[in-house]
Protein backbone atom coordinates (compact mmCIF):
# COMPACT_ATOMS: atom_id res chain seq x y z
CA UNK A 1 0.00 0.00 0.00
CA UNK A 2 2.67 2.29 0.67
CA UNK A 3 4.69 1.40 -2.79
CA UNK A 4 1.32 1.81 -4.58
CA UNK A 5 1.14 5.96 -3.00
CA UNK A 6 4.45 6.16 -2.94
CA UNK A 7 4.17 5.38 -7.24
CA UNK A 8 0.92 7.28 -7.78
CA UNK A 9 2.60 10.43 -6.16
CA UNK A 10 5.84 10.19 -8.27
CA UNK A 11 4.31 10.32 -11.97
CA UNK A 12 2.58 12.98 -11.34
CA UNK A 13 5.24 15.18 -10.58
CA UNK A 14 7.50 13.76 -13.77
CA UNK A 15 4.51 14.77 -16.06
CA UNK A 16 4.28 18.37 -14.81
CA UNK A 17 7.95 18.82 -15.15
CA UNK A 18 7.53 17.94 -18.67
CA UNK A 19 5.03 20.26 -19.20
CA UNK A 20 6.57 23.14 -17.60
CA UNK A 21 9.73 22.66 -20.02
CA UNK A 22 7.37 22.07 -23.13
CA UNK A 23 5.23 25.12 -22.88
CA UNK A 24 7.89 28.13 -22.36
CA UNK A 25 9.49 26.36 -25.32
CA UNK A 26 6.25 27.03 -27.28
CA UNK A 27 5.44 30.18 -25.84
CA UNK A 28 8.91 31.47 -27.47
CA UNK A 29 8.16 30.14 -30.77
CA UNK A 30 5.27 31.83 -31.01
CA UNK A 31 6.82 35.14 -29.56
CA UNK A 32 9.18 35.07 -32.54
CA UNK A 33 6.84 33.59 -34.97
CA UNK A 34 4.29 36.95 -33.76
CA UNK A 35 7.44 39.33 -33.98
CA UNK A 36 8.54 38.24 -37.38
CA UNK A 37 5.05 38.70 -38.84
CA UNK A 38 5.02 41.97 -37.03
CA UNK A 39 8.19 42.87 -38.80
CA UNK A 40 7.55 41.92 -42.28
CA UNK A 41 3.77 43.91 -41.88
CA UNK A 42 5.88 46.70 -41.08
CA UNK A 43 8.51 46.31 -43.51
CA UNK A 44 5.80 45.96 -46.52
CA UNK A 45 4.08 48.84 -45.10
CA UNK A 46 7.49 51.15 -44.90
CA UNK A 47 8.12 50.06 -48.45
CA UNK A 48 4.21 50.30 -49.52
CA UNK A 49 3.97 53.97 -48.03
CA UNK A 50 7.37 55.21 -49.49
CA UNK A 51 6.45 53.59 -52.97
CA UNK A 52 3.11 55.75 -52.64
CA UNK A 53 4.95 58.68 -51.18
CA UNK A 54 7.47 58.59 -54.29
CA UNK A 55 4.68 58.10 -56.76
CA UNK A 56 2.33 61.19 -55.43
CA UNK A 57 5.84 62.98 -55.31
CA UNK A 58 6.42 62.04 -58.76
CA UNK A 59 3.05 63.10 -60.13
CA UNK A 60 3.08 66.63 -58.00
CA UNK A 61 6.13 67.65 -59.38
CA UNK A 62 4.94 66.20 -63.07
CA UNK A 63 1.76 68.39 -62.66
CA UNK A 64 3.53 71.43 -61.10
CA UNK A 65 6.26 71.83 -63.20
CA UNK A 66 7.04 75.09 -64.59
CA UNK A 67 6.33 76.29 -68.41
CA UNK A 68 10.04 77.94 -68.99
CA UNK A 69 11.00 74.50 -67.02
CA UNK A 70 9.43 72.40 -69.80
CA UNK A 71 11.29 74.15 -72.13
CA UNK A 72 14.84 72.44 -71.54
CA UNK A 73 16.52 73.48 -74.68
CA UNK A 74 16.85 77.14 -73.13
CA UNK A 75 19.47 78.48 -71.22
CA UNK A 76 20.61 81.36 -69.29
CA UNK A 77 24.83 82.26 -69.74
CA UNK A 78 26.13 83.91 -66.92
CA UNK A 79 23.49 85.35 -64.68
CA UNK A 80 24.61 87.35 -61.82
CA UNK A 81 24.49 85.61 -58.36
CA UNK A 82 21.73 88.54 -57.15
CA UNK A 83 19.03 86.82 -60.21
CA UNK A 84 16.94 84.28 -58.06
CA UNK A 85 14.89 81.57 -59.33
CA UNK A 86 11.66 83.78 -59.69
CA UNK A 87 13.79 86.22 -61.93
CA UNK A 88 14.80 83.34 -64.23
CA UNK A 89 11.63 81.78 -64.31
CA UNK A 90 10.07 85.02 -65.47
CA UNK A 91 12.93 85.57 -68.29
CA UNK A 92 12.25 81.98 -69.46
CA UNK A 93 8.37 82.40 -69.53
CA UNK A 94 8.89 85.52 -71.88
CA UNK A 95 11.25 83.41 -73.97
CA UNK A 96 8.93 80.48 -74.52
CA UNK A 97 5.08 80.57 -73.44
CA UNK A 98 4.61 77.51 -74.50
CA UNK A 99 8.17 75.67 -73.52
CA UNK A 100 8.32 73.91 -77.46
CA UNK A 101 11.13 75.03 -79.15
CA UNK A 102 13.67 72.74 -80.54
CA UNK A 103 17.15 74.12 -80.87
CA UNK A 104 17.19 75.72 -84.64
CA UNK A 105 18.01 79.43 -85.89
CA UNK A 106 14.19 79.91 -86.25
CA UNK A 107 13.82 79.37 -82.76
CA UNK A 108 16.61 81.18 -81.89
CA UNK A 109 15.31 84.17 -83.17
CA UNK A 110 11.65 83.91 -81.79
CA UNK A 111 13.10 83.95 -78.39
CA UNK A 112 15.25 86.70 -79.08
CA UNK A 113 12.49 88.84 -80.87
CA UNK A 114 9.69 87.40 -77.36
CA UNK A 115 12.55 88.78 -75.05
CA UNK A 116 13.17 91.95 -76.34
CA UNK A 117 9.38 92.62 -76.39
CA UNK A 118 8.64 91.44 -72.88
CA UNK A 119 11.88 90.69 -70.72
CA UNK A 120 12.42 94.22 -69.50
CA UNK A 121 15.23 93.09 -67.31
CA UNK A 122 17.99 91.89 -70.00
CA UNK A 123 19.68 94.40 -72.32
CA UNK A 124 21.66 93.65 -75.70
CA UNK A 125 20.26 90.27 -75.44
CA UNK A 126 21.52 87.21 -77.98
CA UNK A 127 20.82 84.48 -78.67
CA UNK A 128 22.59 81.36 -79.82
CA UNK A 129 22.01 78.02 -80.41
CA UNK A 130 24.25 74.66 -79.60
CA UNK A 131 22.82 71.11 -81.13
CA UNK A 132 20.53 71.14 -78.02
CA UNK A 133 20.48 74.05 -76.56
CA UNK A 134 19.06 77.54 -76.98
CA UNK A 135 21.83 80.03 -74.94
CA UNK A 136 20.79 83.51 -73.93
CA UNK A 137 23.19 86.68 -73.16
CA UNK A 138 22.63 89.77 -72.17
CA UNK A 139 23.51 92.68 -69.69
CA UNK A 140 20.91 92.37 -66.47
CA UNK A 141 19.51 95.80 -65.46
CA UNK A 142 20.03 96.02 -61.72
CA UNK A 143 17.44 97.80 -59.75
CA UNK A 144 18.12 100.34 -56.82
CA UNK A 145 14.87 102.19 -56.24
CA UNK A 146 11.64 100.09 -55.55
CA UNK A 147 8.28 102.66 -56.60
CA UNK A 148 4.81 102.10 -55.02
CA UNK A 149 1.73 103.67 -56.98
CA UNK A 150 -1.09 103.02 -55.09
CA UNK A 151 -1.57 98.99 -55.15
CA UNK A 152 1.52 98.23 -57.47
CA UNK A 153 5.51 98.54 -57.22
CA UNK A 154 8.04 98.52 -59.68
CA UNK A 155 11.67 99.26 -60.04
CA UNK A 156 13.94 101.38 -61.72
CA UNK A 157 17.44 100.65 -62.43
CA UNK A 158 20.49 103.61 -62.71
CA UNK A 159 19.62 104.65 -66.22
CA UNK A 160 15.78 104.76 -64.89
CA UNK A 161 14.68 102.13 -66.91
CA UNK A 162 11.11 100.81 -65.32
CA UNK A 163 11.21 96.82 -64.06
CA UNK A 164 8.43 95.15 -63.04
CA UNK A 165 8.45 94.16 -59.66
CA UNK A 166 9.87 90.56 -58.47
CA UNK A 167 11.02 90.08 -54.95
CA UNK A 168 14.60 90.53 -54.70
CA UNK A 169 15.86 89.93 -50.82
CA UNK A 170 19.12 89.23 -51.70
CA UNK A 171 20.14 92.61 -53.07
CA UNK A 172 19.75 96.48 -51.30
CA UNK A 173 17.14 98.25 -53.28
CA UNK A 174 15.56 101.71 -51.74
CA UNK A 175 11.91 102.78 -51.72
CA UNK A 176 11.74 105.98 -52.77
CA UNK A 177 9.11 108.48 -50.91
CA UNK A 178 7.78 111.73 -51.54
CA UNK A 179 7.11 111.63 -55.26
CA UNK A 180 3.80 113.37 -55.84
CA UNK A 181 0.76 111.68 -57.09
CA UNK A 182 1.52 109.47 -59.55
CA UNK A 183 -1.37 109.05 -61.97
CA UNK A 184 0.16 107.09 -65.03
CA UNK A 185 3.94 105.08 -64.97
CA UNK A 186 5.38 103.87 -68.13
CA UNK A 187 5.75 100.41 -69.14
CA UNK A 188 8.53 98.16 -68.11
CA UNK A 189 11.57 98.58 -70.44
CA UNK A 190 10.68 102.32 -71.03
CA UNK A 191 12.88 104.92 -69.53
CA UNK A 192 10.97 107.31 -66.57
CA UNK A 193 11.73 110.87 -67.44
CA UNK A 194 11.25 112.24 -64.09
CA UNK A 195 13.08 115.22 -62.31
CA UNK A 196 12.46 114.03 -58.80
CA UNK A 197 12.59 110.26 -59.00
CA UNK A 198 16.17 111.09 -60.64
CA UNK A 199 17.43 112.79 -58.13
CA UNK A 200 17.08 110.10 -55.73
CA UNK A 201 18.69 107.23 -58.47
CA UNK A 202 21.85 109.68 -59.05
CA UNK A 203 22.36 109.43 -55.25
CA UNK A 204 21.48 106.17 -54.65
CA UNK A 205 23.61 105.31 -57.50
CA UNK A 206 26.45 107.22 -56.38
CA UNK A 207 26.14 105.11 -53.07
CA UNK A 208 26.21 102.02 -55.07
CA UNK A 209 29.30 102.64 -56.81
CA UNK A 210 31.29 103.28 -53.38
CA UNK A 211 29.44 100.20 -51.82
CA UNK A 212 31.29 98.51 -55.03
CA UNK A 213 34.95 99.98 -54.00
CA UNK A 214 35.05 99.11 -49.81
CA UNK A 215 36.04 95.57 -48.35
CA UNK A 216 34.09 92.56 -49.32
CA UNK A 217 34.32 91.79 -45.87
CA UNK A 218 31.81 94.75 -44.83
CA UNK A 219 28.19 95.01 -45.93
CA UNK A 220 27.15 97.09 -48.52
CA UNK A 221 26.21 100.56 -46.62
CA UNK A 222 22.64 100.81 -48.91
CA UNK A 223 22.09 97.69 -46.86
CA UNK A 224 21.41 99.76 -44.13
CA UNK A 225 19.38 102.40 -46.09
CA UNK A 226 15.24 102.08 -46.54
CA UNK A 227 14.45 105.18 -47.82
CA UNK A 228 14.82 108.16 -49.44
CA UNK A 229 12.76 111.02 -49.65
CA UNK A 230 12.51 113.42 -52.16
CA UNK A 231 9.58 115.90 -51.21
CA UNK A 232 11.39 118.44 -50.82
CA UNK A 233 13.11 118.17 -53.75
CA UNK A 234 14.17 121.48 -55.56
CA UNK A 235 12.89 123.16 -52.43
CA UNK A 236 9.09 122.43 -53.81
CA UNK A 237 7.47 122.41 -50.05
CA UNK A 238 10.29 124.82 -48.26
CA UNK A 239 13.17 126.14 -49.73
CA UNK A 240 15.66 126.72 -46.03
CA UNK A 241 14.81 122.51 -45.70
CA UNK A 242 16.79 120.23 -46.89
CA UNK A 243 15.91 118.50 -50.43
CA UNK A 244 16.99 114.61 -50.27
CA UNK A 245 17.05 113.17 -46.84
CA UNK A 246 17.92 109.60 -46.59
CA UNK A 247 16.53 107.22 -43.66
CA UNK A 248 17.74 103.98 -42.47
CA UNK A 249 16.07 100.83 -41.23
CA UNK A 250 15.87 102.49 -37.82
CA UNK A 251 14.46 105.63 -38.71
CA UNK A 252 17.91 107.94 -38.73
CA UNK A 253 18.11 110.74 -40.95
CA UNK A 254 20.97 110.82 -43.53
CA UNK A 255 20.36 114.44 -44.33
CA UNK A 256 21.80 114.37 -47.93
CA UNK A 257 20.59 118.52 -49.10
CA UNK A 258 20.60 119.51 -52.80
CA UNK A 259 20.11 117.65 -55.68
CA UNK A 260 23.30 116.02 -57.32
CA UNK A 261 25.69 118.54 -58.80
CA UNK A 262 23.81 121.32 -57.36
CA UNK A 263 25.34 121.56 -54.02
CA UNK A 264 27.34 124.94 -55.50
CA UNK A 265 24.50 126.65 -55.11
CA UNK A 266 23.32 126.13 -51.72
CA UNK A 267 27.15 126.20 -50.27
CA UNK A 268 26.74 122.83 -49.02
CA UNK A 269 29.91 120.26 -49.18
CA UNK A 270 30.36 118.68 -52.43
CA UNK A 271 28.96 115.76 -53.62
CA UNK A 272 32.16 113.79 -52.86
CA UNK A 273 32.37 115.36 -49.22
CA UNK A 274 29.39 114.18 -49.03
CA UNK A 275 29.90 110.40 -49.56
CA UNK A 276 33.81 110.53 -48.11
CA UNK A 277 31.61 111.93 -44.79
CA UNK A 278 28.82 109.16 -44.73
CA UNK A 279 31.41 106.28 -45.34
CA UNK A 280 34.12 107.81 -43.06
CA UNK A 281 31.34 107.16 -40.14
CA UNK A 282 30.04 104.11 -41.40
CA UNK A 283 33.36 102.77 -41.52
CA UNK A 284 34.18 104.10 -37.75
CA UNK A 285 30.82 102.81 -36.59
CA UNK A 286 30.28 99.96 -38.41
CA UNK A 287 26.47 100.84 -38.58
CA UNK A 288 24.61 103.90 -39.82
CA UNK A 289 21.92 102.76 -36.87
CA UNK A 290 22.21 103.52 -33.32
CA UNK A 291 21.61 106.19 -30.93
CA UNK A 292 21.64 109.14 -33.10
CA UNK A 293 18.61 111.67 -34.47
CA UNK A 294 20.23 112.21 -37.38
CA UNK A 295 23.94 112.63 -39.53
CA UNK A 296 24.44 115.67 -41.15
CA UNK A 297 26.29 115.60 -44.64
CA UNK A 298 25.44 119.13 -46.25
CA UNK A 299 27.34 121.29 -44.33
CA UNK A 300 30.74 122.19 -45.86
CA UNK A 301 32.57 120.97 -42.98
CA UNK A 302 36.31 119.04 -43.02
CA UNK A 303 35.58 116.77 -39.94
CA UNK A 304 32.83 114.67 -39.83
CA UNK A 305 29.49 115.82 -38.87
CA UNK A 306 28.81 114.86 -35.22
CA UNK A 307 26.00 112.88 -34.60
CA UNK A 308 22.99 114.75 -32.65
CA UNK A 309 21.69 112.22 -29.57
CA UNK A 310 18.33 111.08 -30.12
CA UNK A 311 17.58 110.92 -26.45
């Protein structure tokens, strides 16, 4: 009786060791089985969703492409580094409204003929072509003075040549103020015969040039100009006031006086005073901003012009 318990208590306890070993053994089968499965889901997925993502990308930029990109035959030479992307795209649209020309003299001198009618921004433009390309060349009109007539802008380059407006961030162009009403502007490409709007482009391109002749290291000094103001101008609104007056991004005035070659006859400094006087304290300063009310350049004076405290 005792063998008989004593053999009835043993097998009981062999079979649940074997059970205990057999089931983790399972259990981490199916773990990895589970995880593998999970894997590949997510691996099919990844691939699924980039193959879609490549696809949509594919057919967004197919659909959204540009005309003057279409047209791959044509080519700008030698743009300056200040022409942007919205610039070019604008030249090539003129160029080509429909983006079909294959490379030929024909073609070559349809684009030259569209771009002299409507690309105000190239000058002594030609054309050439290569056995796949169509090349274009031509002198860029820069822009220093941005114009605002009531809703619309433009520019006007140094020989006061209208351009219609494109957003140029990368380059210092100044919004002129004070011009009286303006009720009609001439086209782009047309020269603006204007007395007052010329004043301010002869000093602003005066500026220009000397920006052109100081270190590459320092920032052009029209960087730091926003506008210039020409109501004055001739002495129209008060003849003892001065007629240009220049203001930077912080409000100072750059109190320029008479027009350009007519400081003679207001026994101010000369126009070349004027300039060594402005970039003699932008150079010491490093800034035309800063605590000041206002710099005086007019007065024919052999030091600089001390600042007057705007507090």
């Amino acid at each position: 009786m005792t063998k008989r318990i004593s053999f009835k208590s043993r097998t009981p306890k062999r079979k649940s060791r074997r059970r205990k070993s057999f089931l983790p053994g399972l259990t981490r089968i199916l773990k990895v089985f589970a995880v593998g499965c999970l894997s590949a889901a997510v691996g099919i997925g990844f691939v699924f969703v980039i193959w879609v993502g490549f696809t949509s990308l594919d057919e967004y930029v197919k659909k959204n492409i540009p005309v003057w990109e279409k047209a791959s035959t044509l080519k700008l030479m030698d743009a300056p580094p200040w022409v942007n992307e919205s610039l070019k795209k604008k030249i090539y649209a003129a160029a080509a409204p429909r983006g079909d020309f294959i490379p030929n003299e024909e073609a070559a001198r349809l684009v030259q003929k569209n771009l002299a009618q409507a690309a105000a921004w190239l000058d002594d433009v030609k054309v050439q072509t290569t056995h796949d390309s169509i090349q274009i060349t031509g002198r860029w009109r820069r822009p220093l003075a941005l114009v605002k007539s009531g809703l619309s802008k433009f520019y006007v380059d140094s020989e006061m040549v209208v351009l219609d407006f494109v957003p140029l961030p990368n380059i210092p162009i100044v919004r002129v103020e004070g011009l009286p009403l303006i009720i009609r502007t001439p086209p782009a490409g047309r020269v603006w015969l204007r007395d007052d709007l010329a004043a301010a482009v002869a000093v602003l391109e005066r500026l220009d040039r000397r920006d052109k002749d100081i270190e590459a290291s320092q920032k052009p000094l029209l960087s730091e100009i926003d506008s210039i103001d020409v109501s004055n101008f001739e002495g129209r609104e008060n003849s003892q006031f001065p007629h240009i007056v220049l203001y930077t991004k912080d409000n100072t005035e750059i109190i320029w006086g008479a027009e350009v070659g007519k400081w003679q006859r207001h026994l101010e400094s000369t126009d070349e005073q004027k300039l060594a006087k402005l970039y003699s304290y932008y150079k010491k300063h490093g800034s035309l901003s800063g605590p000041v009310k206002y710099i005086n350049l007019k007065d024919p004076q052999n030091n600089i012009p001390l600042p007057i405290d705007k507090y």
